[in-house]
PDB file of N, CA and C in Angstrom:
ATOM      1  N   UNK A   1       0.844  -1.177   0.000  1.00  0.00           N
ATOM      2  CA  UNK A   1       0.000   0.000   0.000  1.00  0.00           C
ATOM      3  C   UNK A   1       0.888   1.238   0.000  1.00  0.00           C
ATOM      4  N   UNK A   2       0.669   2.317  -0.996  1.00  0.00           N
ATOM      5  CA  UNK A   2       1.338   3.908  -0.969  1.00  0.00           C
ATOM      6  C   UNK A   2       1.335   4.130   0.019  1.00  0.00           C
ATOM      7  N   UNK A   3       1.451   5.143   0.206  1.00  0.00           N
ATOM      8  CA  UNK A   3       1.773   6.220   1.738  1.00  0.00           C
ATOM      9  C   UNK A   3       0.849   7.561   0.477  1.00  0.00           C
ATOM     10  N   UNK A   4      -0.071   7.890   1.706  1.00  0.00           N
ATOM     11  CA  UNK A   4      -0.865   8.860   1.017  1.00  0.00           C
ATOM     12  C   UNK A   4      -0.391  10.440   0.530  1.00  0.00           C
ATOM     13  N   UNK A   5       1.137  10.544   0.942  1.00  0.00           N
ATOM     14  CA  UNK A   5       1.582  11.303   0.704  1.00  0.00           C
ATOM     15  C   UNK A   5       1.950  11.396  -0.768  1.00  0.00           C
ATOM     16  N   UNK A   6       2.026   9.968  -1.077  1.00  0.00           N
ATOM     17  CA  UNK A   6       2.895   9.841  -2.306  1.00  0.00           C
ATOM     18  C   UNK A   6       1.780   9.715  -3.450  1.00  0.00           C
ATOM     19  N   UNK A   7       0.450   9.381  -3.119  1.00  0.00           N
ATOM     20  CA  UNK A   7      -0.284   9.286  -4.041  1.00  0.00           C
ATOM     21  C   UNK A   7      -1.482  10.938  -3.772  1.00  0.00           C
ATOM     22  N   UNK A   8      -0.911  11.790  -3.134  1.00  0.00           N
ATOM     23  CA  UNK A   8      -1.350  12.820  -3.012  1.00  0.00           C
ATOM     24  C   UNK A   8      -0.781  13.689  -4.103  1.00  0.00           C
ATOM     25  N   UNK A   9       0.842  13.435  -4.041  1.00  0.00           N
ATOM     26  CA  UNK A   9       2.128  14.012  -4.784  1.00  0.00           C
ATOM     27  C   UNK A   9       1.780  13.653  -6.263  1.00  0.00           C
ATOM     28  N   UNK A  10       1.110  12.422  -6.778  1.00  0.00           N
ATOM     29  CA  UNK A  10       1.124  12.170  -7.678  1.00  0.00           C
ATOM     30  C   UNK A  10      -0.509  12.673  -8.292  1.00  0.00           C
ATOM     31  N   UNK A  11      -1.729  12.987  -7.505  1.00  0.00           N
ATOM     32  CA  UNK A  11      -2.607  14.118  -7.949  1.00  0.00           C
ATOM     33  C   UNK A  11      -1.955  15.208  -7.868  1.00  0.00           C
ATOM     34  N   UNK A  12      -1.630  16.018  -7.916  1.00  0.00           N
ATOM     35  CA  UNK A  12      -0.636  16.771  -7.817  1.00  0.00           C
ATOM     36  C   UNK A  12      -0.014  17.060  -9.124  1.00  0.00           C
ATOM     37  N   UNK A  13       0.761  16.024  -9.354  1.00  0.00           N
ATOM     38  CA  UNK A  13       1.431  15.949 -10.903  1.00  0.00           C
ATOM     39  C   UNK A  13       0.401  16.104 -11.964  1.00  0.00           C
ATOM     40  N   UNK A  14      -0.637  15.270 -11.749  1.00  0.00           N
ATOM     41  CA  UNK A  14      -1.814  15.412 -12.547  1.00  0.00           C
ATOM     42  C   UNK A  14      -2.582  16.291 -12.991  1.00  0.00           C
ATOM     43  N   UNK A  15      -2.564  16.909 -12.070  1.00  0.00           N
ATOM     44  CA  UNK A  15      -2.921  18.529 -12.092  1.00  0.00           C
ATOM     45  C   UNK A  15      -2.316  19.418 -13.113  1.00  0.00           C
ATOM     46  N   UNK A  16      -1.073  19.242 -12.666  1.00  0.00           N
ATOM     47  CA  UNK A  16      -0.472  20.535 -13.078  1.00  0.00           C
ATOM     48  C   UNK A  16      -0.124  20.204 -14.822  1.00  0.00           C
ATOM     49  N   UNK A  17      -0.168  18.596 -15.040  1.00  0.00           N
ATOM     50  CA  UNK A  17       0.526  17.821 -16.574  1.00  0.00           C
ATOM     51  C   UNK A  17      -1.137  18.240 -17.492  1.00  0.00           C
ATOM     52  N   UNK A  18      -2.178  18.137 -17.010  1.00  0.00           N
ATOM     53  CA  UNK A  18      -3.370  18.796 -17.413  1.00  0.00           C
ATOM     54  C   UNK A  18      -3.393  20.229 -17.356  1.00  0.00           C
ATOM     55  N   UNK A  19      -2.897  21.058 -16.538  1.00  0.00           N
ATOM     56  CA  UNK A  19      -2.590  22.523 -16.673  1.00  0.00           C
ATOM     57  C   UNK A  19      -1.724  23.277 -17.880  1.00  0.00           C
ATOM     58  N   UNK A  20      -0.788  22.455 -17.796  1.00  0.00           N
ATOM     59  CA  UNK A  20       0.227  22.667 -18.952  1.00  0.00           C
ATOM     60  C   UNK A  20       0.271  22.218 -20.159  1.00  0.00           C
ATOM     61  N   UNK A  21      -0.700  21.340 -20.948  1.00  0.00           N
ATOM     62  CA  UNK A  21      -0.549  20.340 -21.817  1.00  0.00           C
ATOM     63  C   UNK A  21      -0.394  21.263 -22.944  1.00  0.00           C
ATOM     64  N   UNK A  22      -1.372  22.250 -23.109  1.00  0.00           N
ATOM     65  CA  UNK A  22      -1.261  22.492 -24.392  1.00  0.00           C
ATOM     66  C   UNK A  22      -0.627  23.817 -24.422  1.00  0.00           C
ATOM     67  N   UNK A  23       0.040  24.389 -23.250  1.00  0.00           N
ATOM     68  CA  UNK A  23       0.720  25.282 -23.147  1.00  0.00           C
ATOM     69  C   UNK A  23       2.542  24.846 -23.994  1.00  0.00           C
ATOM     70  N   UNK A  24       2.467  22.923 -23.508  1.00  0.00           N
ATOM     71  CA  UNK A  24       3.840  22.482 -23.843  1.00  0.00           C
ATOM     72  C   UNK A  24       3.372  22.095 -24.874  1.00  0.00           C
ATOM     73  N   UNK A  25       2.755  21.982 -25.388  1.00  0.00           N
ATOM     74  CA  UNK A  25       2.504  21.643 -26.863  1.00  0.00           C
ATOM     75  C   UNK A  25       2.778  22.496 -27.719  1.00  0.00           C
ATOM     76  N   UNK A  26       1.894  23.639 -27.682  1.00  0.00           N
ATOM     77  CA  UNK A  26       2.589  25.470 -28.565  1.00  0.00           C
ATOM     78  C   UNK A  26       3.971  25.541 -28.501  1.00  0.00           C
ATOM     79  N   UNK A  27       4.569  25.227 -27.239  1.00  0.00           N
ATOM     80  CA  UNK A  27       5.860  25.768 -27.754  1.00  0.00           C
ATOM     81  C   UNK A  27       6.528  24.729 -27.888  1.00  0.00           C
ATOM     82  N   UNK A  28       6.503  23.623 -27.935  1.00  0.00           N
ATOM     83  CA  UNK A  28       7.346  22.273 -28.683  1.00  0.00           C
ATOM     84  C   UNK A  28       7.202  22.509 -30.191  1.00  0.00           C
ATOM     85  N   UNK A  29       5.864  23.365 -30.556  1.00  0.00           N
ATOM     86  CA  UNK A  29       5.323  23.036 -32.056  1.00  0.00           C
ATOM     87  C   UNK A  29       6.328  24.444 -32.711  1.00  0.00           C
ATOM     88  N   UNK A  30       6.522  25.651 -32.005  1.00  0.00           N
ATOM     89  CA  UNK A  30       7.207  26.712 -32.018  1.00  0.00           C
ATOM     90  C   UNK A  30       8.718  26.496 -32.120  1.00  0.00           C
ATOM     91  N   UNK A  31       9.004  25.246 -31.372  1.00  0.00           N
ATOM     92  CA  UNK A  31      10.731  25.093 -30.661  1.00  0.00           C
ATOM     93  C   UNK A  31      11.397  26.039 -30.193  1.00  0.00           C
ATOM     94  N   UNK A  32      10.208  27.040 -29.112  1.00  0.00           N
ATOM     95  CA  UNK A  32      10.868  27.638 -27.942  1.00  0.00           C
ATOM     96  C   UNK A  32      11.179  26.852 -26.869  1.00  0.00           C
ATOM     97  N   UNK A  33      12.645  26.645 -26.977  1.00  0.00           N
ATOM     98  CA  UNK A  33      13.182  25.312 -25.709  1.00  0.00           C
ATOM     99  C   UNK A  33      13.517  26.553 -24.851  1.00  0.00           C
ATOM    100  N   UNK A  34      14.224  27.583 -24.887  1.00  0.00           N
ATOM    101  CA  UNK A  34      13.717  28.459 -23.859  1.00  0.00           C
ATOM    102  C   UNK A  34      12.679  28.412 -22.798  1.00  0.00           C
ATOM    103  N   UNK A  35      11.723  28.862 -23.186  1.00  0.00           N
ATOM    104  CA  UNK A  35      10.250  29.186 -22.972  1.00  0.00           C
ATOM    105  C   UNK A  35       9.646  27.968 -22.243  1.00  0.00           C
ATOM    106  N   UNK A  36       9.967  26.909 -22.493  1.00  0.00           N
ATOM    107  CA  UNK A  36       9.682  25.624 -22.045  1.00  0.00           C
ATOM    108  C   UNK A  36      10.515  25.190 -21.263  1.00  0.00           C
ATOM    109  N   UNK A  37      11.714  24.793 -21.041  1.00  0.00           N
ATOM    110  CA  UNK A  37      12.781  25.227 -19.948  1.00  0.00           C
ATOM    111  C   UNK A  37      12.330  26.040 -18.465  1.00  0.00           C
ATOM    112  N   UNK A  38      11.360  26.654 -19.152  1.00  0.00           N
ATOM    113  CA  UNK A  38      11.194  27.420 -17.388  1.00  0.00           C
ATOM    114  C   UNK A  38       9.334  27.157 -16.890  1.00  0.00           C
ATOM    115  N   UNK A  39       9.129  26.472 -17.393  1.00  0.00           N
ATOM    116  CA  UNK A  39       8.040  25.568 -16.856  1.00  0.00           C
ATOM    117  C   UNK A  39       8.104  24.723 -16.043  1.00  0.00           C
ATOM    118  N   UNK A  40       7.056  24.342 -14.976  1.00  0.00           N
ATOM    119  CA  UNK A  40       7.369  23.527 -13.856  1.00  0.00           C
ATOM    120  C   UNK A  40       7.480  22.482 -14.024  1.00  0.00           C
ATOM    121  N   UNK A  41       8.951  21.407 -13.959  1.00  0.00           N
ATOM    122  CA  UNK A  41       9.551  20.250 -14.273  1.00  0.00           C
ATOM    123  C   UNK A  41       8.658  19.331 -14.012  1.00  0.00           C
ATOM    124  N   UNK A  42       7.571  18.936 -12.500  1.00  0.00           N
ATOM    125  CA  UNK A  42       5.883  18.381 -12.779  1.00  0.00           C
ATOM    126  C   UNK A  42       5.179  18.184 -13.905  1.00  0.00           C
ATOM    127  N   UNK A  43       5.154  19.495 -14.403  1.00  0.00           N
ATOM    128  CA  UNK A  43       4.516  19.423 -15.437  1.00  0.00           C
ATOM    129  C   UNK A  43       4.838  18.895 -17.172  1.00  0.00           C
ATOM    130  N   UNK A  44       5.362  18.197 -16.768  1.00  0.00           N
ATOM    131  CA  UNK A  44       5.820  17.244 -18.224  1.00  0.00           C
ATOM    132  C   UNK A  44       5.115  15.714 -17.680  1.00  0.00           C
ATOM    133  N   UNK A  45       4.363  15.180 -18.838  1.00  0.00           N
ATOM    134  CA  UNK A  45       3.995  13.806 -18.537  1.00  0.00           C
ATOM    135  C   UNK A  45       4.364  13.055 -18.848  1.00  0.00           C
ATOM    136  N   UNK A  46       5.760  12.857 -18.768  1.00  0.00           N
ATOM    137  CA  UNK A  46       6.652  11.811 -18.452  1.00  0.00           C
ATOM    138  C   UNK A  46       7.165  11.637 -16.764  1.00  0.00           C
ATOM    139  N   UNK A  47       6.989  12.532 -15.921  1.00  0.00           N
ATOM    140  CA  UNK A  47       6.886  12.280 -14.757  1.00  0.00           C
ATOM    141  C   UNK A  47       5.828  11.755 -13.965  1.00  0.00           C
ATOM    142  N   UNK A  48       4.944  11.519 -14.660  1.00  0.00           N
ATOM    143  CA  UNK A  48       3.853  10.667 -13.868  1.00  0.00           C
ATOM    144  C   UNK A  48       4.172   9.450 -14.033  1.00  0.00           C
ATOM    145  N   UNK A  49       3.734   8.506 -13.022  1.00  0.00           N
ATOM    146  CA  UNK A  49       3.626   7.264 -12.518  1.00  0.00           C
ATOM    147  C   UNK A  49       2.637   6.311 -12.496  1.00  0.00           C
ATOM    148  N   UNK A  50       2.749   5.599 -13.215  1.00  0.00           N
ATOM    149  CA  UNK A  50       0.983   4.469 -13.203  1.00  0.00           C
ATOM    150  C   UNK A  50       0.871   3.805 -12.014  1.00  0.00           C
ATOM    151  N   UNK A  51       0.139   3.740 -11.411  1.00  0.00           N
ATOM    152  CA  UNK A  51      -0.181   3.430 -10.002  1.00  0.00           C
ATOM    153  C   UNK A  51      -1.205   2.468 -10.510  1.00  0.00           C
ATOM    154  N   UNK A  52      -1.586   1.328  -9.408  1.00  0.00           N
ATOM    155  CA  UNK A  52      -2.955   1.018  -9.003  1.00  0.00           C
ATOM    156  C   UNK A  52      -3.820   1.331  -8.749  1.00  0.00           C
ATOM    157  N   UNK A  53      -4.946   1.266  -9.022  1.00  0.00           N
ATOM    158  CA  UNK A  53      -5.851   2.513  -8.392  1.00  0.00           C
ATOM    159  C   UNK A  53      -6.746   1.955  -7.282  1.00  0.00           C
ATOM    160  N   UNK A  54      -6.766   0.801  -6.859  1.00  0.00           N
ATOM    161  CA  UNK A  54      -6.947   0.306  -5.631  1.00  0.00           C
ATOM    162  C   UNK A  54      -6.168   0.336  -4.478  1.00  0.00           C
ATOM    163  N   UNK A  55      -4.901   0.162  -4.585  1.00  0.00           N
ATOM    164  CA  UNK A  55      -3.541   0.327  -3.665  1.00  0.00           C
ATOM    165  C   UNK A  55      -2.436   1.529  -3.937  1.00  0.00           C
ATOM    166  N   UNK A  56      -2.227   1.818  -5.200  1.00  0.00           N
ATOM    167  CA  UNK A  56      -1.628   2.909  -4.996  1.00  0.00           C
ATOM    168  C   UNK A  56      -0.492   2.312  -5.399  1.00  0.00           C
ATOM    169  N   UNK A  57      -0.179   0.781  -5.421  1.00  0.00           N
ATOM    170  CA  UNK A  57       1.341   0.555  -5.879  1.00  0.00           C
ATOM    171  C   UNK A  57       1.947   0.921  -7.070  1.00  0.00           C
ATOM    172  N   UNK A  58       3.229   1.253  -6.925  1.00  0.00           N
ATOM    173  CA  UNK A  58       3.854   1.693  -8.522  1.00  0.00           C
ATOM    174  C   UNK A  58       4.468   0.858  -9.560  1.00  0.00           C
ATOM    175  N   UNK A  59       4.346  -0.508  -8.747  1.00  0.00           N
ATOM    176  CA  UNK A  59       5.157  -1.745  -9.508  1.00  0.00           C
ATOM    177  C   UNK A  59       4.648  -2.762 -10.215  1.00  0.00           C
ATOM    178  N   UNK A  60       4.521  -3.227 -11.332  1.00  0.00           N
ATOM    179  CA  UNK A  60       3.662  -4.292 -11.752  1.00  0.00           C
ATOM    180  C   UNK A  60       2.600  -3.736 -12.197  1.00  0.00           C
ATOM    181  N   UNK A  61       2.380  -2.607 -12.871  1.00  0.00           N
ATOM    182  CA  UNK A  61       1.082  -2.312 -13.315  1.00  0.00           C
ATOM    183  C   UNK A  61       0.323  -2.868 -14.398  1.00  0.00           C
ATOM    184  N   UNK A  62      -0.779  -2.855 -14.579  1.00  0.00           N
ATOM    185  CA  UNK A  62      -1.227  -3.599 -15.936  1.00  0.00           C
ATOM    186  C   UNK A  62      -2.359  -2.676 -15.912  1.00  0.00           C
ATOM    187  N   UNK A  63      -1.658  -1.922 -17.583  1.00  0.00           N
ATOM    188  CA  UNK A  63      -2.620  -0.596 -17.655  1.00  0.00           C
ATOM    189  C   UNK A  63      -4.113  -1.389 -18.870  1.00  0.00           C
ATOM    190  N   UNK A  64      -4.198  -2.427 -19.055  1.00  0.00           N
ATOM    191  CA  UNK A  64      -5.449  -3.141 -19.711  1.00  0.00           C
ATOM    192  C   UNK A  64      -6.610  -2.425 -18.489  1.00  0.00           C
ATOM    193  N   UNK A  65      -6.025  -3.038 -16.887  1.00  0.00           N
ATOM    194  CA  UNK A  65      -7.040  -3.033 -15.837  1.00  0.00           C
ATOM    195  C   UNK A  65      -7.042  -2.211 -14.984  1.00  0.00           C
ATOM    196  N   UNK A  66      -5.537  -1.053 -15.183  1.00  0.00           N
ATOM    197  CA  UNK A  66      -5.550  -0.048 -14.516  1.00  0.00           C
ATOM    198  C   UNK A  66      -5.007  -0.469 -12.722  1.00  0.00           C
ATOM    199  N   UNK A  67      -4.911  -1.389 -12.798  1.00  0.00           N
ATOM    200  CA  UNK A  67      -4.046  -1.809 -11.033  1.00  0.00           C
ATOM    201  C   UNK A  67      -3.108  -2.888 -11.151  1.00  0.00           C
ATOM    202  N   UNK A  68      -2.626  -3.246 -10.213  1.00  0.00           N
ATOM    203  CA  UNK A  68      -1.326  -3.921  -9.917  1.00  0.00           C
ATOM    204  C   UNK A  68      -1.326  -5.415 -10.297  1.00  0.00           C
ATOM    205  N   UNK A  69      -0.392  -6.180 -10.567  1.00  0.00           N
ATOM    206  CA  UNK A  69      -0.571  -7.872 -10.548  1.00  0.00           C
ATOM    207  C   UNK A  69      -0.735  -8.359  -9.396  1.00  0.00           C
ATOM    208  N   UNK A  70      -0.463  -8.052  -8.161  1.00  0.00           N
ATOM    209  CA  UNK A  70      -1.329  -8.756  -6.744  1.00  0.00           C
ATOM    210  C   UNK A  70      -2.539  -8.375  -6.909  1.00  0.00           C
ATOM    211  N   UNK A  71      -3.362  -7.194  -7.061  1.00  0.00           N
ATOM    212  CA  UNK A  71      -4.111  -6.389  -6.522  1.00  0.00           C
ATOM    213  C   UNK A  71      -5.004  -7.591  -7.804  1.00  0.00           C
ATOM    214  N   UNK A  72      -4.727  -7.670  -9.310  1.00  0.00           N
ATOM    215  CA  UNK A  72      -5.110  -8.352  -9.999  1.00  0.00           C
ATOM    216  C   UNK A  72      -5.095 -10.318  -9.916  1.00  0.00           C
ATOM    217  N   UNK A  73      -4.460 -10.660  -9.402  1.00  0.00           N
ATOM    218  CA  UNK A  73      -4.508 -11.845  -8.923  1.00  0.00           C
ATOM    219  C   UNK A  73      -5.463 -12.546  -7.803  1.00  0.00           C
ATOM    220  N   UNK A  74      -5.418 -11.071  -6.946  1.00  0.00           N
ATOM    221  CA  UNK A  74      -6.500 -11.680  -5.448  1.00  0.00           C
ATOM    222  C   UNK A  74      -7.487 -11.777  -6.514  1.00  0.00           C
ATOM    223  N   UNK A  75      -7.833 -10.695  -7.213  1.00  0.00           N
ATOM    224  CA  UNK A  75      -9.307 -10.538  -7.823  1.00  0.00           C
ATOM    225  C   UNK A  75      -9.580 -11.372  -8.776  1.00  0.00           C
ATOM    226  N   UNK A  76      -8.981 -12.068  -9.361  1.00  0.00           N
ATOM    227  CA  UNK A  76      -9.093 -12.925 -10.215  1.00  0.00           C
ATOM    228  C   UNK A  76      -9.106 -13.959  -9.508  1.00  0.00           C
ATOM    229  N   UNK A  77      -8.361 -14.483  -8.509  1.00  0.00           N
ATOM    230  CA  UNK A  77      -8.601 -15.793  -7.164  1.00  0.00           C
ATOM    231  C   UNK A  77     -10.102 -16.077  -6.751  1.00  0.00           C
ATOM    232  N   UNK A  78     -10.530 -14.915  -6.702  1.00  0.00           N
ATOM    233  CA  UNK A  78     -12.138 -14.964  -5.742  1.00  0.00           C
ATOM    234  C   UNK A  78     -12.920 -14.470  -6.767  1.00  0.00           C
ATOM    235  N   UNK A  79     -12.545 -14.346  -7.977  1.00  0.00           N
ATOM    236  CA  UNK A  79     -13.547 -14.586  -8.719  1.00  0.00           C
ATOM    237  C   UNK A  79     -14.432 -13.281  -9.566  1.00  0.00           C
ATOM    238  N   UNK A  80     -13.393 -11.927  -9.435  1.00  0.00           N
ATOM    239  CA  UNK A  80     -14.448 -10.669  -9.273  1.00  0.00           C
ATOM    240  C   UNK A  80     -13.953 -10.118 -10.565  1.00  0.00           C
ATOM    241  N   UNK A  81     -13.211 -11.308 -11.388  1.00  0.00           N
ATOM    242  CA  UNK A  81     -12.356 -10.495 -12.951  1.00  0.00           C
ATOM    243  C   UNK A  81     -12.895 -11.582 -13.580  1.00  0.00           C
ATOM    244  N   UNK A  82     -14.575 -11.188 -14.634  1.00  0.00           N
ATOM    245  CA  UNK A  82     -15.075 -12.771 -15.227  1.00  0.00           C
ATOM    246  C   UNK A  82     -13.879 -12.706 -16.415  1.00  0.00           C
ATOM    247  N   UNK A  83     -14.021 -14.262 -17.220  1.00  0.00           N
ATOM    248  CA  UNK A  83     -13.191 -14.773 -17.811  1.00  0.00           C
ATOM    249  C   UNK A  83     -11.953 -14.799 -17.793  1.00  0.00           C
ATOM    250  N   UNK A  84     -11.255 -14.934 -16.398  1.00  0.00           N
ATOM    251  CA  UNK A  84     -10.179 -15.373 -16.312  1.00  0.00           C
ATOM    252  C   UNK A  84     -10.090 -17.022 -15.120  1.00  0.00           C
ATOM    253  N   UNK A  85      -9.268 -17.455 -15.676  1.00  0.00           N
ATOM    254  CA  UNK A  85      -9.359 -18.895 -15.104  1.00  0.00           C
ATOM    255  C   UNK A  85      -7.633 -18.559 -14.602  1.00  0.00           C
ATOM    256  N   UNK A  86      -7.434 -19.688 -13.644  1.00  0.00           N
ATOM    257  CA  UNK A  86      -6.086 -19.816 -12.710  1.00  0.00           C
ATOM    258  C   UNK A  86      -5.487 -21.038 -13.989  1.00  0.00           C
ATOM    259  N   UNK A  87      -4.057 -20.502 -14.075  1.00  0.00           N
ATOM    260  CA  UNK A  87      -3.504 -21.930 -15.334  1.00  0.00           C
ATOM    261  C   UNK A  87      -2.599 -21.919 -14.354  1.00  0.00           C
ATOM    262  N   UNK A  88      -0.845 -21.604 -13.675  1.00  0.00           N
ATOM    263  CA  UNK A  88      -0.449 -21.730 -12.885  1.00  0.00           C
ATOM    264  C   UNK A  88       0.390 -20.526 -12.670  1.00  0.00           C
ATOM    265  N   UNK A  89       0.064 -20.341 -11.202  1.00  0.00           N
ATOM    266  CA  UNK A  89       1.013 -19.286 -10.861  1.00  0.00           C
ATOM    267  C   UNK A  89       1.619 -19.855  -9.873  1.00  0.00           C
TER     268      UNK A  89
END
């Protein structure tokens, strides 16, 4: 499980990569690397992180389902992901 700090930090990023999008877009399309250079380093979306969105973990993601391979395994164990069957893990 995150630490809510860290998945606070990462709304956060979200924010600001939606604030800026098409601000970094004009001037990528311009090639003021200047101008873009002094924009808040957040705000590029390559610093975001795919998380789980049940747990918050950053590792193992599987962006088909949007959360983690544990988080995807319990749920598929007990039954709450139809058409998947156990072959061996």
């Amino acid at each position: 499980m995150a630490k809510e700090s860290m998945k606070a930090r990462e709304r956060k990023r979200q924010k600001l990569v939606a604030r800026y999008a098409e601000k970094r877009a004009a001037l990528k399309e311009a090639g003021d690397w200047d101008a873009l250079q002094k924009l808040p380093k957040n705000s590029s979306y390559v610093r975001l992180r795919n998380r789980c969105s049940l747990t918050g973990r950053p590792r193992g993601y599987m962006r088909q389902f949007g959360i983690s391979r544990v988080t995807f395994r319990k749920m598929a164990n007990s039954g709450m992901i139809p058409g998947v069957k156990k072959a061996s893990w």
